[in-house]
N, C-alpha and C. Protein backbone atom coordinates (compact mmCIF):
# COMPACT_ATOMS: atom_id res chain seq x y z
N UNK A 1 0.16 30.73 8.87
CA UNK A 1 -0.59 29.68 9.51
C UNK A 1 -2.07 29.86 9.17
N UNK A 2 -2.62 28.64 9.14
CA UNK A 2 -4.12 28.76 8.51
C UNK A 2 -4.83 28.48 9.65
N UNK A 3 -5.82 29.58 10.00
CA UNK A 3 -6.85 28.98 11.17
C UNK A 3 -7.67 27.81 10.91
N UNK A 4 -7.67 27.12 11.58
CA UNK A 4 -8.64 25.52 11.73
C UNK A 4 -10.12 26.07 12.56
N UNK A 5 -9.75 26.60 13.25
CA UNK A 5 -11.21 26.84 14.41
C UNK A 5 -11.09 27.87 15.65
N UNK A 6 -12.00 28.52 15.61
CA UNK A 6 -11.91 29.57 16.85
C UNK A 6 -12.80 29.08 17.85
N UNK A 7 -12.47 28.87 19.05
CA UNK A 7 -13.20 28.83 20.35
C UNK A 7 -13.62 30.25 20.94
N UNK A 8 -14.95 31.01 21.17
CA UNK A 8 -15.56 31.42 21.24
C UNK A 8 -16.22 31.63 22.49
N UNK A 9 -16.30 31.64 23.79
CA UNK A 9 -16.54 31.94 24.94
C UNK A 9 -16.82 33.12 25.79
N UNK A 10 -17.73 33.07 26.57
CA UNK A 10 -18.28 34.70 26.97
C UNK A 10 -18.39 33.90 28.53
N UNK A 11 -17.54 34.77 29.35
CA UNK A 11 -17.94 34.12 31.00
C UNK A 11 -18.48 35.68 31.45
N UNK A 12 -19.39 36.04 32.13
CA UNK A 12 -20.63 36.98 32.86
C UNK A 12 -20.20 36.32 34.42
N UNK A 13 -20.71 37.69 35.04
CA UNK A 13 -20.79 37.63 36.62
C UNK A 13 -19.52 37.95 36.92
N UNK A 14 -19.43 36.92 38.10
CA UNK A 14 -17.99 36.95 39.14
C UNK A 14 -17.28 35.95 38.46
N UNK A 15 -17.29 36.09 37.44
CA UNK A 15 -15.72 34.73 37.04
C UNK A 15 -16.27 33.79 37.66
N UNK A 16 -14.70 33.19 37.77
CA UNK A 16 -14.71 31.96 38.64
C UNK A 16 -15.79 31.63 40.16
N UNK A 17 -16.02 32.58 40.49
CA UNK A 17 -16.84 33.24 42.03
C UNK A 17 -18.22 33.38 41.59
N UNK A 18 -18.95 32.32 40.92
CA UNK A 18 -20.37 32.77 40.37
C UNK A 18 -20.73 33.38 39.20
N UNK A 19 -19.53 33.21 38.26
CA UNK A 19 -20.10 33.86 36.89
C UNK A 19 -20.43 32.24 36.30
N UNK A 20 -20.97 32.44 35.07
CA UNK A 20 -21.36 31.38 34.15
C UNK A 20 -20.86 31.53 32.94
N UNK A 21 -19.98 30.38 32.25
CA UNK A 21 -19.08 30.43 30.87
C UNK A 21 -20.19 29.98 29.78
N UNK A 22 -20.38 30.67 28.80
CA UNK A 22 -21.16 29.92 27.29
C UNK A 22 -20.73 30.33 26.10
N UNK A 23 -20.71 29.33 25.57
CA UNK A 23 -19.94 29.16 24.07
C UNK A 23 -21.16 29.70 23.08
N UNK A 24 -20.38 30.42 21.96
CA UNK A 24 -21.10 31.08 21.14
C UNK A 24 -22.19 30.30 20.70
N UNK A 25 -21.49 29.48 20.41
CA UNK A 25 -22.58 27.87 19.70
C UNK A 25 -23.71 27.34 20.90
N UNK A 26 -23.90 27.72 21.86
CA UNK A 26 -24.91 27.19 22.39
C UNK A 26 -24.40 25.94 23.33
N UNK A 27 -23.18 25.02 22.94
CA UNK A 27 -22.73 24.01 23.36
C UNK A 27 -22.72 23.43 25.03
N UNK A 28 -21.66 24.53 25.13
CA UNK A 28 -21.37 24.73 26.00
C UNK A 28 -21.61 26.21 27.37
N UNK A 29 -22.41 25.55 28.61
CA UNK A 29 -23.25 26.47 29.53
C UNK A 29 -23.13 26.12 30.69
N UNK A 30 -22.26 26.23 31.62
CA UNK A 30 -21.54 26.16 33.04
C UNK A 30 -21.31 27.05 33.90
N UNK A 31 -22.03 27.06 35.13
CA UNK A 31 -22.09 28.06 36.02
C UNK A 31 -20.71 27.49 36.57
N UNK A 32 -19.71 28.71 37.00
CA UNK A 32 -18.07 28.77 37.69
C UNK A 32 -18.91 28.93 39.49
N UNK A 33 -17.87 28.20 39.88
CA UNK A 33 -17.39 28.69 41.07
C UNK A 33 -16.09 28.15 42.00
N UNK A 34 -15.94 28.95 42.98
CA UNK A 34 -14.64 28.62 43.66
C UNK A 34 -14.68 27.64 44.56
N UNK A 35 -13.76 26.26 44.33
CA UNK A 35 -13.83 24.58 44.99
C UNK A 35 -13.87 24.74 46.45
N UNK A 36 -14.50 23.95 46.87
CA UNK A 36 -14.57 24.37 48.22
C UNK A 36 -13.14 24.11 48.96
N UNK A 37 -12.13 23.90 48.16
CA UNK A 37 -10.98 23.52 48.79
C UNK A 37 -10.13 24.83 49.13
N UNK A 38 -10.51 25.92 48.50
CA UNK A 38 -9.97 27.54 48.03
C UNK A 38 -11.25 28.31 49.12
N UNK A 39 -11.61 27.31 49.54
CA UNK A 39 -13.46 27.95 50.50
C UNK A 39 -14.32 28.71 49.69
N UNK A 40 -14.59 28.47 48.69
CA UNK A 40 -15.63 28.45 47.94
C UNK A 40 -16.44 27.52 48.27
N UNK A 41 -18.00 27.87 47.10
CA UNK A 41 -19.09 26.69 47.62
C UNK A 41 -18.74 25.35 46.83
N UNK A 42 -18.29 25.39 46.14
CA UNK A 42 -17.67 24.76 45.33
C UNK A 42 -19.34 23.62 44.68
N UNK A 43 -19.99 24.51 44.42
CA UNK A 43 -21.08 23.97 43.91
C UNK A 43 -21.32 23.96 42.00
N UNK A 44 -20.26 24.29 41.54
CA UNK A 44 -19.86 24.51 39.68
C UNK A 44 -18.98 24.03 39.48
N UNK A 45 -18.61 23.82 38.10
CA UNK A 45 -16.86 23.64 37.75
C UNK A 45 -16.42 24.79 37.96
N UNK A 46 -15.31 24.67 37.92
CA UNK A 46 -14.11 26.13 37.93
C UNK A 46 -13.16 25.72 36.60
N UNK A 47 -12.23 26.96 36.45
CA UNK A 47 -11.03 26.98 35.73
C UNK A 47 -10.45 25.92 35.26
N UNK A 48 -9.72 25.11 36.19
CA UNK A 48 -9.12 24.54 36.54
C UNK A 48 -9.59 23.04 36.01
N UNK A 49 -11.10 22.90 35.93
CA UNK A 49 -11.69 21.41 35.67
C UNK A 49 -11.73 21.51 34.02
N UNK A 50 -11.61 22.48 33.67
CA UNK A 50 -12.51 23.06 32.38
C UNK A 50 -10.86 23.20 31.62
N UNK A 51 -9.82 23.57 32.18
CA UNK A 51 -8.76 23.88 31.27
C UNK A 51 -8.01 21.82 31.01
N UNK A 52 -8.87 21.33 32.76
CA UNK A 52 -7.62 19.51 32.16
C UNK A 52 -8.67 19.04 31.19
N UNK A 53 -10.01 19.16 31.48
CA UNK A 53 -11.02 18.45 30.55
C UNK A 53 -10.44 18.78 28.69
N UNK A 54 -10.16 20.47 28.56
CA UNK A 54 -9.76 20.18 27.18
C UNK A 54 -8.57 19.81 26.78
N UNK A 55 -7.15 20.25 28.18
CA UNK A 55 -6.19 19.42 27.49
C UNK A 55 -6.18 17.57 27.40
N UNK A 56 -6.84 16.88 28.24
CA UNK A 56 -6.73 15.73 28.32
C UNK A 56 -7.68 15.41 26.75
N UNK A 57 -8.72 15.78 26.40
CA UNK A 57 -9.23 15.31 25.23
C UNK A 57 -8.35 16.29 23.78
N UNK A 58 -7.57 17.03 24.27
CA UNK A 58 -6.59 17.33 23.11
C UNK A 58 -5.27 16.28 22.79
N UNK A 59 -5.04 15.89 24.44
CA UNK A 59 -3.82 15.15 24.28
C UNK A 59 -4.26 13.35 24.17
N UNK A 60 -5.43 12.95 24.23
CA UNK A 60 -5.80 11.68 23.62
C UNK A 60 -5.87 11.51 22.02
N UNK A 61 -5.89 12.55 21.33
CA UNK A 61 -5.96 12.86 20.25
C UNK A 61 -4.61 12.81 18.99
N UNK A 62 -4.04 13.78 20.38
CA UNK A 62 -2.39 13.57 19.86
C UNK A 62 -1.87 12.55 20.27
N UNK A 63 -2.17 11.77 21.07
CA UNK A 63 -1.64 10.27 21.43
C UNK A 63 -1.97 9.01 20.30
N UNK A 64 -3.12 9.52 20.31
CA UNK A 64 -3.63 8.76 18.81
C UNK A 64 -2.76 8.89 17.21
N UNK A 65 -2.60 10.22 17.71
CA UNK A 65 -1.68 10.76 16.28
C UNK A 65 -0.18 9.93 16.08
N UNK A 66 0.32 10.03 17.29
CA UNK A 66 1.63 9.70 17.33
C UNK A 66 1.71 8.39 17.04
N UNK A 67 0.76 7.51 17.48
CA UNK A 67 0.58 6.16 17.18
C UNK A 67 0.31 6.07 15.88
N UNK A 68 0.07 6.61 15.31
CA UNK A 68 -0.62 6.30 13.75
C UNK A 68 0.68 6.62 12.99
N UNK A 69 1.38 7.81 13.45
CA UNK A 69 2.58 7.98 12.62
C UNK A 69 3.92 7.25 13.07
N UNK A 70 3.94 6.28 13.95
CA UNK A 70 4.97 5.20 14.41
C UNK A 70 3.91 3.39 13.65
N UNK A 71 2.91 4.00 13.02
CA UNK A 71 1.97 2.47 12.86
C UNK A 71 2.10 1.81 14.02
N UNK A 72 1.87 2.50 15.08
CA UNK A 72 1.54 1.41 16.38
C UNK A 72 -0.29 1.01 16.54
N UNK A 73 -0.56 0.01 16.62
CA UNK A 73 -2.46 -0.31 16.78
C UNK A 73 -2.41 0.38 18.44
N UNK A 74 -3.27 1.03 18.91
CA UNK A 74 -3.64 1.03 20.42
C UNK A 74 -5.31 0.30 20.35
N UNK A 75 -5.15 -0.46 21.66
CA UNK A 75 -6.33 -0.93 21.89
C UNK A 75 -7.48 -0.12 22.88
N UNK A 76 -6.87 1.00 23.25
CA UNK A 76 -7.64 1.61 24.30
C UNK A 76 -6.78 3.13 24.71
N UNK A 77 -7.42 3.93 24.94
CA UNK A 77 -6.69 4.83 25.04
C UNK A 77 -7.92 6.08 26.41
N UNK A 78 -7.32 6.05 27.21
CA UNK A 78 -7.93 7.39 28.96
C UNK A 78 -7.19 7.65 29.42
N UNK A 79 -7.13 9.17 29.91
CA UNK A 79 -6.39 9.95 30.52
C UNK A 79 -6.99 10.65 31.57
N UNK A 80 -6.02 10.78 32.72
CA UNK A 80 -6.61 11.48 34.17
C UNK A 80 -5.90 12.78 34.24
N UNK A 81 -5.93 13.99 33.77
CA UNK A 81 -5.18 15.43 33.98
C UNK A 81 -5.52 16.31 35.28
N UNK A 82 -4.35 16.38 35.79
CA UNK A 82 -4.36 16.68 36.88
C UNK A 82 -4.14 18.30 36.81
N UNK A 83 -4.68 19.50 37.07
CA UNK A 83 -4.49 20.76 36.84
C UNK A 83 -4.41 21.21 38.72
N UNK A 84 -2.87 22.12 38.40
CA UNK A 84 -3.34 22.37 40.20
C UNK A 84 -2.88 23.98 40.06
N UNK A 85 -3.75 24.57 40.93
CA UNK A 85 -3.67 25.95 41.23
C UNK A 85 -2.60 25.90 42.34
N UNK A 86 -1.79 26.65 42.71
CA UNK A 86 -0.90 27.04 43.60
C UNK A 86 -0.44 28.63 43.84
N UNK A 87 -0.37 28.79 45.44
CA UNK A 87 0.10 30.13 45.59
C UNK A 87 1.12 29.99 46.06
N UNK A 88 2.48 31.52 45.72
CA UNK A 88 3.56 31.03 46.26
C UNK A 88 3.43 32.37 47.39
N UNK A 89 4.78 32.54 47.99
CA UNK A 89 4.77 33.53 48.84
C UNK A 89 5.04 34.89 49.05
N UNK A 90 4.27 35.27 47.57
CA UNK A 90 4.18 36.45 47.28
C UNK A 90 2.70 36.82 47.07
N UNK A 91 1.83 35.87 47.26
CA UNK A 91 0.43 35.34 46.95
C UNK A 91 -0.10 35.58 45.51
N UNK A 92 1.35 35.22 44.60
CA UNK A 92 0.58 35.24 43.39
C UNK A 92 0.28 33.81 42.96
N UNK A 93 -0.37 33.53 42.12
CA UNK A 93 -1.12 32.12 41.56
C UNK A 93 -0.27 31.73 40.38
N UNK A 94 -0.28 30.40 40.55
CA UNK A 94 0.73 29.75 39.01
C UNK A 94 -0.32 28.54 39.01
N UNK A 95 0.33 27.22 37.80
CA UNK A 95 -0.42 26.52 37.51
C UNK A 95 0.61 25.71 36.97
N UNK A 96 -0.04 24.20 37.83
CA UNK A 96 0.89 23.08 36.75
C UNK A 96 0.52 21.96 36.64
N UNK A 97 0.51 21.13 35.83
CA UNK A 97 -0.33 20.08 35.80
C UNK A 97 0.68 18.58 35.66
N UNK A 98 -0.07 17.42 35.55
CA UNK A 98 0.26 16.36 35.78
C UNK A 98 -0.50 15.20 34.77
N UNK A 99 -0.51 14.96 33.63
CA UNK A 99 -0.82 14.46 32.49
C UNK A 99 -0.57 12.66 33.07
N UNK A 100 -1.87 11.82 32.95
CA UNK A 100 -1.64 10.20 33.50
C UNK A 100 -2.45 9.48 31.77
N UNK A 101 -1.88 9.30 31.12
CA UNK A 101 -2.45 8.20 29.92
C UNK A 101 -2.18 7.24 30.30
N UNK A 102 -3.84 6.09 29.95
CA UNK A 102 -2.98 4.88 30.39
C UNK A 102 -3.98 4.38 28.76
N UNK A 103 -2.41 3.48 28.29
CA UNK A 103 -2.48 3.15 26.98
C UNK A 103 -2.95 2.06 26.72
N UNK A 104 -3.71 1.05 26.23
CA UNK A 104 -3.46 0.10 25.80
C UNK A 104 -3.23 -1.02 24.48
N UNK A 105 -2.50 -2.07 25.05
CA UNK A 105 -2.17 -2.58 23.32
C UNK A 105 -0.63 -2.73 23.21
N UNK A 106 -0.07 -1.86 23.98
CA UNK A 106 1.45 -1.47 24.03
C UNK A 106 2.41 -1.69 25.21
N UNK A 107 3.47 -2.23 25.04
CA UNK A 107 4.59 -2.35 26.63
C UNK A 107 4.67 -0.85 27.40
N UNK A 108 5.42 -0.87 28.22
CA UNK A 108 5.22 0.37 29.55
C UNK A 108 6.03 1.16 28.67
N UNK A 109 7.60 0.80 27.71
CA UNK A 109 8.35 1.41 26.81
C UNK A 109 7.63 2.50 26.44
N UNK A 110 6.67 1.69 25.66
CA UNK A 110 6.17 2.08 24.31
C UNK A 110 5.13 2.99 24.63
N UNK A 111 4.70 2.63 26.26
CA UNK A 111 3.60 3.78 26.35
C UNK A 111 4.01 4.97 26.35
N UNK A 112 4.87 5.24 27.44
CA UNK A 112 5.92 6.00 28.34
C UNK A 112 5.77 6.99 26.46
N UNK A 113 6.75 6.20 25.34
CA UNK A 113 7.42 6.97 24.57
C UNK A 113 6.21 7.62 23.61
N UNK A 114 4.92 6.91 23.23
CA UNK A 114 3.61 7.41 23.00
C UNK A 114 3.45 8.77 23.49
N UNK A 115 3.19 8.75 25.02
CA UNK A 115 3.02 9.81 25.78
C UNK A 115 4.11 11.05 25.61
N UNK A 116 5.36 10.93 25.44
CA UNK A 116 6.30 11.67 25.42
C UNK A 116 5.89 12.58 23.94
N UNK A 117 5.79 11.21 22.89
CA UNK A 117 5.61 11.91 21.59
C UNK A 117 4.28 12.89 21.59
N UNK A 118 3.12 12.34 22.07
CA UNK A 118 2.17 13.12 22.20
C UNK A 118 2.15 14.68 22.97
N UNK A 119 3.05 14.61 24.04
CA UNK A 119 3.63 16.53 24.44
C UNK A 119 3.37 16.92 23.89
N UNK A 120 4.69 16.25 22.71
CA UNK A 120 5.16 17.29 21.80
C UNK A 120 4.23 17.69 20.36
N UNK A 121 3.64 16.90 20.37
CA UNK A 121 2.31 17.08 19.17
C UNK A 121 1.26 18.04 19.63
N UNK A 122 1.00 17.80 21.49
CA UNK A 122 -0.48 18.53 21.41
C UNK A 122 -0.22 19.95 21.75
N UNK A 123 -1.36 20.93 21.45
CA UNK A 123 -1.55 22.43 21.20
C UNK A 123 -1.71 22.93 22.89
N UNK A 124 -2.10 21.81 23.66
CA UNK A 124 -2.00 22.55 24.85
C UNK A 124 -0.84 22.54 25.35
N UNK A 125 -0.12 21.72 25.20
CA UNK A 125 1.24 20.87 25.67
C UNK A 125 2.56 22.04 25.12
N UNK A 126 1.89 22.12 23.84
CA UNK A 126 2.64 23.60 23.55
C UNK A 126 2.50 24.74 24.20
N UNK A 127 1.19 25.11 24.03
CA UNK A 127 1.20 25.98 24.64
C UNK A 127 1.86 26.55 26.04
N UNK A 128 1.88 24.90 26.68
CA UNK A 128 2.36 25.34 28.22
C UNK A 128 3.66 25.30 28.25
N UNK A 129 4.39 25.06 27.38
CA UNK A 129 6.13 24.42 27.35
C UNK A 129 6.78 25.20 28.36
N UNK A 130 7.45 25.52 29.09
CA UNK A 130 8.37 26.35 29.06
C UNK A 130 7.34 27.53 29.99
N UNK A 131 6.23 27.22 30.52
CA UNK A 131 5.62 27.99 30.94
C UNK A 131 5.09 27.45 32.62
N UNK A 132 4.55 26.45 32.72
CA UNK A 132 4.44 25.44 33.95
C UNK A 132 4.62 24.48 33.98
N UNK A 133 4.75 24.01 35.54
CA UNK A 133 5.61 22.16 35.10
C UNK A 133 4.79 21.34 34.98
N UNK A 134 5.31 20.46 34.41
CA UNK A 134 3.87 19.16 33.73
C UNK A 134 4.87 18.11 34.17
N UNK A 135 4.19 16.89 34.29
CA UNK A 135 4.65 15.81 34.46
C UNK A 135 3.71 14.97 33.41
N UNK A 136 4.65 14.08 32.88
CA UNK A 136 3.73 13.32 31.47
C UNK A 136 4.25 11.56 32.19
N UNK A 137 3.23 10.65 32.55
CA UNK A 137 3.84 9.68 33.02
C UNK A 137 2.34 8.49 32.44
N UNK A 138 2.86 8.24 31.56
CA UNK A 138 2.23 6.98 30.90
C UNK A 138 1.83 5.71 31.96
N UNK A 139 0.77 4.70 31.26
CA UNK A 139 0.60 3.78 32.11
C UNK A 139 0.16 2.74 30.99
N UNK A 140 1.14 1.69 30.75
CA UNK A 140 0.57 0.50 29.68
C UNK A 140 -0.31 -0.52 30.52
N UNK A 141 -1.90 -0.57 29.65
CA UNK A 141 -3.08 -1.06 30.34
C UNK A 141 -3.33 -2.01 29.28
């Protein structure tokens, strides 16, 4: 396999609890903290905002892809990723998310099957297979 690109990241401090994430490149510079929903101050992004932000702009990408290799036109293409932290009752932490594209240009079919194809194309979508539950539920706009 041929590397395409390395992501590069240095998080300092308390993690999630007051540390700050920055990308080698300068790009990217975000103080973490814990949502006030976990009772944190919830005055930063956290984990959690930062892991749907890149799968949702990975998986618009691959949505795009899949369309191009079925020659479908889309007229519009946004996604809402839902990332949720959960503890079970052993108080360890898991993670699962909830993927919402809403397509346009295309019937609810065609979105629905867009979205399906796109899973299976994107690198986060892989990554998580078989690892946490996702829900992938299209919306033709």
């Amino acid at each position: 396999m041929t590397v395409s690109y390395t992501a590069t990241v240095d998080v300092t401090g308390e993690g999630r609890n007051g540390g700050t994430a920055r990308s080698d490149d300068g790009l990217l510079e975000h103080d973490l903290a814990i949502p006030k929903e976990l009772g944190g101050a919830g005055t930063a992004t956290n984990p959690e905002q930062l892991f749907a932000a890149g799968w949702a702009a990975c998986f618009l990408g691959a949505l795009r892809r899949a369309a191009a290799l079925r020659k479908v036109r889309l007229t519009s293409t946004e996604i809402t990723a839902e990332v949720t932290l959960s503890q079970d009752e052993d108080g360890e932490f898991g993670l699962s998310a909830a993927l919402h594209p809403r397509i346009g240009g295309v019937d609810q079919q065609t979105a629905q099957e867009l979205a399906e194809a796109a899973h299976q194309i994107c690198p986060y979508s892989k990554a998580t297979r078989g690892n946490i539950a996702v829900t992938v539920t299209a919306t033709a706009v």
